[in-house]
Protein backbone atom coordinates (compact mmCIF):
# COMPACT_ATOMS: atom_id res chain seq x y z
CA UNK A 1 15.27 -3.99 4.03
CA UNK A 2 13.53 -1.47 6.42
CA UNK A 3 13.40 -1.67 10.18
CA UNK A 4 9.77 -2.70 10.05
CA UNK A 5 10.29 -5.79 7.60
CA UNK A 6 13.34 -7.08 9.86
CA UNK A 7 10.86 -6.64 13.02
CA UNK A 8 7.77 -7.95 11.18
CA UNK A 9 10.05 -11.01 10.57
CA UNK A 10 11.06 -11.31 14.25
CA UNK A 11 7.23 -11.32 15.19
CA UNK A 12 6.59 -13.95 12.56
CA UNK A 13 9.54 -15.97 14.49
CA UNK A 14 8.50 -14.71 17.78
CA UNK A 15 4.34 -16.42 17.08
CA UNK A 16 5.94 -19.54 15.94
CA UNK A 17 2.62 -20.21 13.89
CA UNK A 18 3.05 -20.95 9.45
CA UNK A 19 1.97 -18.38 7.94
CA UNK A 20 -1.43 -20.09 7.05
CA UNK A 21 -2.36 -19.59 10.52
CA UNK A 22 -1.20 -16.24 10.88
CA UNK A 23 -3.38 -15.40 7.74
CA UNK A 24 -6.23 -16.99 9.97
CA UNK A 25 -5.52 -14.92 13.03
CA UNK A 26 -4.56 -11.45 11.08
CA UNK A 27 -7.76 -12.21 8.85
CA UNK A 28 -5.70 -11.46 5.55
CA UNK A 29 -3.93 -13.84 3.11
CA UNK A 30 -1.27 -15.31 2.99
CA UNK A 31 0.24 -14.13 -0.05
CA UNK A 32 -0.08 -10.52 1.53
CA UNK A 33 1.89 -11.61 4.73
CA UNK A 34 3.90 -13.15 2.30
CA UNK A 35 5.15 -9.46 0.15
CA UNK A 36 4.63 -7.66 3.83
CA UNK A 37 7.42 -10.18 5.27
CA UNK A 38 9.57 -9.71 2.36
CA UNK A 39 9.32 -6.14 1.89
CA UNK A 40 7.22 -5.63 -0.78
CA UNK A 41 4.20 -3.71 0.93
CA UNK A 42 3.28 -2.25 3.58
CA UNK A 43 0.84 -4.10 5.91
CA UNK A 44 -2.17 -2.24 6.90
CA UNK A 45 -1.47 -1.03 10.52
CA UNK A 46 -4.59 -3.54 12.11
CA UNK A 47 -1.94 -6.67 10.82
CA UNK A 48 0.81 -4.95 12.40
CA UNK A 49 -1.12 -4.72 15.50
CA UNK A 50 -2.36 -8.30 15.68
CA UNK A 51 1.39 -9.66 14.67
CA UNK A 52 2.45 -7.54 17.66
CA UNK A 53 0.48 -9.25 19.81
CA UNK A 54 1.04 -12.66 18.21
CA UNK A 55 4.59 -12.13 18.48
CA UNK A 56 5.48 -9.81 21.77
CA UNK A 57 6.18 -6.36 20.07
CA UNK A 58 5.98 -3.12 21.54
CA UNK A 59 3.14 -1.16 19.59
CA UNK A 60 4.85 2.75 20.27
CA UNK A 61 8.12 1.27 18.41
CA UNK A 62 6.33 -0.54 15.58
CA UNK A 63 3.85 2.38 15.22
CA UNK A 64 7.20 4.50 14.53
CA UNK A 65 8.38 2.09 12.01
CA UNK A 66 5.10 1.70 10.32
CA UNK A 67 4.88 5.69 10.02
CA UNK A 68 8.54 6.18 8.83
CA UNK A 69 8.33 3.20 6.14
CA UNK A 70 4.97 4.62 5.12
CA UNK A 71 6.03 7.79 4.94
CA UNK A 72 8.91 6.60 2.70
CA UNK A 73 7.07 4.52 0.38
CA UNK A 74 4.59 7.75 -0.34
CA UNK A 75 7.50 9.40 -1.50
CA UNK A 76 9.05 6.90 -3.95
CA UNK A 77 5.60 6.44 -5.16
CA UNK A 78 4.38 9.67 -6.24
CA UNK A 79 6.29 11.69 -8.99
CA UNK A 80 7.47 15.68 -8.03
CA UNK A 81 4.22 17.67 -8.12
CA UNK A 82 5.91 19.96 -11.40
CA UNK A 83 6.01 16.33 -13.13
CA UNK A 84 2.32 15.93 -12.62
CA UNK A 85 1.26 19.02 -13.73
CA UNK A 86 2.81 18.32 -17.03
CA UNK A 87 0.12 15.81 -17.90
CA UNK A 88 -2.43 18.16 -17.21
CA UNK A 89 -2.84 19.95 -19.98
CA UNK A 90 -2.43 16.64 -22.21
CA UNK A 91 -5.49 15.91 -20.01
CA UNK A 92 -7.30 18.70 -20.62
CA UNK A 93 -7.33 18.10 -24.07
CA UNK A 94 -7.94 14.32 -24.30
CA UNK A 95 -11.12 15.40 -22.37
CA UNK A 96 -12.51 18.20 -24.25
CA UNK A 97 -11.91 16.09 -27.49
CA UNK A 98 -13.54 12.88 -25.99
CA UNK A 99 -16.92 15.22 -25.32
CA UNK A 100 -16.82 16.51 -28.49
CA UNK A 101 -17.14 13.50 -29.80
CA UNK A 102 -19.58 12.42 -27.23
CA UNK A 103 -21.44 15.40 -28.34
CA UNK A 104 -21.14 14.98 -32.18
CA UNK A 105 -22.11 11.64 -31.74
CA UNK A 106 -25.74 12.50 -29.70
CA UNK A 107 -26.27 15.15 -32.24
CA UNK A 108 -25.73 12.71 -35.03
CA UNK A 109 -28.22 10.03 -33.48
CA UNK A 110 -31.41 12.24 -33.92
């Protein structure tokens, strides 16, 4: 669990309010406090902000958080760049065949 989850989860504590009506005062549901509680996403910074406030955080230390768990979650997510260029020419080709086709077809219609 990162740092931000474990302090999003002392904020949620901190408001003493369900999670309903933080949903209400955040303006976002509750299923996505829900998966940013448990670790699952990352909240848009605005709902850290607002559960900060809600809660007594300090905004410099959660903005440090926020930026390191984003920062790791953009590099689980995207493959090495060598692994993407691998698809392109598989790419390249599914495209020139699909206009071809597009092409053949138009020509065919007249």
């Amino acid at each position: 669990m990162s740092a931000l989850t474990t302090e999003l989860r002392r904020l949620r504590s901190e408001a003493g309010l369900t999670l309903r009506e933080l949903s209400l005062k955040a303006h976002v549901s509750d299923s996505s406090l829900s998966r940013y509680f448990g670790g699952q996403a990352l909240p848009p910074w605005e709902v850290v902000v607002v559960l900060a406030d809600l809660g007594g955080g300090d905004h410099a230390r959660l903005r440090r958080q926020w930026e390191a768990a984003r920062r790791a979650r953009r590099q689980t997510r995207w493959p090495e760049e060598r692994e993407v260029r691998r698809f392109g020419p598989v790419v390249g080709v599914c495209a020139l065949m699909a206009a071809s086709g597009a092409v053949g077809w138009a020509l065919g219609r007249r």
